[in-house]
Protein backbone atom coordinates (compact mmCIF):
# COMPACT_ATOMS: atom_id res chain seq x y z
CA UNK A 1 0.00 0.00 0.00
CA UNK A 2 1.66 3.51 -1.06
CA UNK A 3 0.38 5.78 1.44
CA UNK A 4 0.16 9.99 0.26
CA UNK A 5 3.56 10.80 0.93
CA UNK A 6 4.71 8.05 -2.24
CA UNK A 7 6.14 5.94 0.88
CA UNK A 8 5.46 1.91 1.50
CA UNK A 9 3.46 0.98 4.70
CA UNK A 10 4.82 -2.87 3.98
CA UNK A 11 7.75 -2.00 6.41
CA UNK A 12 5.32 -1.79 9.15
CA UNK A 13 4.66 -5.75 9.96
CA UNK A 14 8.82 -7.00 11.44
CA UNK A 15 11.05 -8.97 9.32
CA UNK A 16 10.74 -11.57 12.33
CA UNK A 17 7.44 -12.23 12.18
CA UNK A 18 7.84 -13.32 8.31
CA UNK A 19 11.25 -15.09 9.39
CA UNK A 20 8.70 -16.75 12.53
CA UNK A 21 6.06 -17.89 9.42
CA UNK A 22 8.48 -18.83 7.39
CA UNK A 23 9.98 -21.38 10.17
CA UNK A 24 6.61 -22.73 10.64
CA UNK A 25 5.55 -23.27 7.01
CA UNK A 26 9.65 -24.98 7.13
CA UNK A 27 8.49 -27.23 10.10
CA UNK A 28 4.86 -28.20 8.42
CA UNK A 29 6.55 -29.57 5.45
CA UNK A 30 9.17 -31.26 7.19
CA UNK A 31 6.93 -33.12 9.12
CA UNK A 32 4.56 -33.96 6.06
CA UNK A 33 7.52 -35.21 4.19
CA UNK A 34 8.91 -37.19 7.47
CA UNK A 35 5.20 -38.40 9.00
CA UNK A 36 3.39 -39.16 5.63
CA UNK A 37 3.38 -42.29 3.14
CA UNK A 38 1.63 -41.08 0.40
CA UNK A 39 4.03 -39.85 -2.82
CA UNK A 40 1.53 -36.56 -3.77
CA UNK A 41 1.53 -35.77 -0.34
CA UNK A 42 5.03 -35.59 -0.25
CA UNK A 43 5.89 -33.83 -2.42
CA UNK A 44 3.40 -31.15 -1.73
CA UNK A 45 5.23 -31.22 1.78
CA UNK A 46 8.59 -30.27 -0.34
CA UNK A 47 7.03 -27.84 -2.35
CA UNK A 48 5.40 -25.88 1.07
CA UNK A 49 9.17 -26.13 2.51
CA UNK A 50 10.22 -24.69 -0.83
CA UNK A 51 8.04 -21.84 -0.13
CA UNK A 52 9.04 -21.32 3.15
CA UNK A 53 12.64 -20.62 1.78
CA UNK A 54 10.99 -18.33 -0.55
CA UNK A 55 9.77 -16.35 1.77
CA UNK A 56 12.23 -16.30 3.95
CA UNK A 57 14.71 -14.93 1.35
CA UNK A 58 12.06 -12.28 0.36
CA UNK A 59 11.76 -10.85 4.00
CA UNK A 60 15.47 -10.68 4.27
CA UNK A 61 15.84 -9.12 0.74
CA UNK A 62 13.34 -6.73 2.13
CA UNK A 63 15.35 -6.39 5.22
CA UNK A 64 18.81 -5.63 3.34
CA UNK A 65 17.20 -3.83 1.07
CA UNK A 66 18.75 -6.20 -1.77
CA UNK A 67 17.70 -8.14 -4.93
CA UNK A 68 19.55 -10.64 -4.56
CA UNK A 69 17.02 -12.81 -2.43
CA UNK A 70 14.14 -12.26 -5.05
CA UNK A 71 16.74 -13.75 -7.63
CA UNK A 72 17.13 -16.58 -5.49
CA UNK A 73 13.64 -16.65 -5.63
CA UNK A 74 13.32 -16.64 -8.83
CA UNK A 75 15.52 -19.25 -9.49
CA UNK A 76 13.70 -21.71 -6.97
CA UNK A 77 10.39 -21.25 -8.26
CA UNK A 78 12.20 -22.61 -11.89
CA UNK A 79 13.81 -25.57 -9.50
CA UNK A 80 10.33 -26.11 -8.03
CA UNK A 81 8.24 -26.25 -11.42
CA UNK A 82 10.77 -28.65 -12.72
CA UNK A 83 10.24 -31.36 -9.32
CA UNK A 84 6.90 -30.80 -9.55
CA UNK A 85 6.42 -31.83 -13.71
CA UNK A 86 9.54 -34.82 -12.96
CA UNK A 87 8.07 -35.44 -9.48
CA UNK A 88 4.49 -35.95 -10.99
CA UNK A 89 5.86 -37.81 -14.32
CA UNK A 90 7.33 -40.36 -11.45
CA UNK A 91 4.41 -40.35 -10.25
CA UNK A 92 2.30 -41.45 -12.51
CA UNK A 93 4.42 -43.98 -13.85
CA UNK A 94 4.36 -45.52 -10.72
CA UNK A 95 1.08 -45.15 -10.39
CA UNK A 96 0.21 -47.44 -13.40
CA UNK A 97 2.92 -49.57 -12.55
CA UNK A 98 2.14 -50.72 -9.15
CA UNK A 99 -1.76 -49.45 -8.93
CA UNK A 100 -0.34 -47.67 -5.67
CA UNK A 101 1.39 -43.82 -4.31
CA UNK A 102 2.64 -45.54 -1.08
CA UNK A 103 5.96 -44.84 0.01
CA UNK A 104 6.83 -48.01 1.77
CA UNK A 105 4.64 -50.20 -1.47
CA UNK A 106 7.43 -48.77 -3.73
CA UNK A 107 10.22 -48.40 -1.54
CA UNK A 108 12.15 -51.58 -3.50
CA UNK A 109 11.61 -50.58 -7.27
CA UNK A 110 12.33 -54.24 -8.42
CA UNK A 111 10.85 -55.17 -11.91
């Protein structure tokens, strides 16, 4: 929001408290990919830990007033849309394979 005076009122929420999200979106994920069995859900548990980094280097790119954290960004969301379209090809393939997205089903990938 640009307030009259051509100044941002973003600055007004703490880096910390995005840093403090961040950490919990980080923690969420980890547990989904740690606790959880099923493939899809795993990997959406890596892509919310993905986003988690995200943010985290937006707030301190905000913080340092630097780009170079939204170029790290930018360059994770490419990382991220290529897991997701090899991550879901595996998938799939799997999937018609074994008739199953369990973890522990397809833990031994013998013929």
């Amino acid at each position: 929001m640009i307030t009259k005076k051509g100044k941002s009122n973003v600055a007004a929420v703490p880096t910390s408290w995005f840093l403090l999200l961040s950490a919990i979106l980080f923690v969420i994920g980890a547990a989904g990919v740690l606790i959880r069995r099923d493939m899809l859900i795993v990997l959406m548990c890596v892509e919310i830990m993905m986003n988690a980094v995200n943010l985290a280097f937006i707030a301190f790119a905000h913080h340092l007033n630097s780009l170079t954290g939204q170029v790290f960004v930018f360059i994770v969301i490419a990382v991220a849309a290529v897991e997701v379209s090899v991550g879901l090809a595996i998938l799939i393939g799997l999937n018609r394979l074994r008739e199953t997205t369990d973890l522990d089903d397809v833990a031994s990938l013998k013929g």
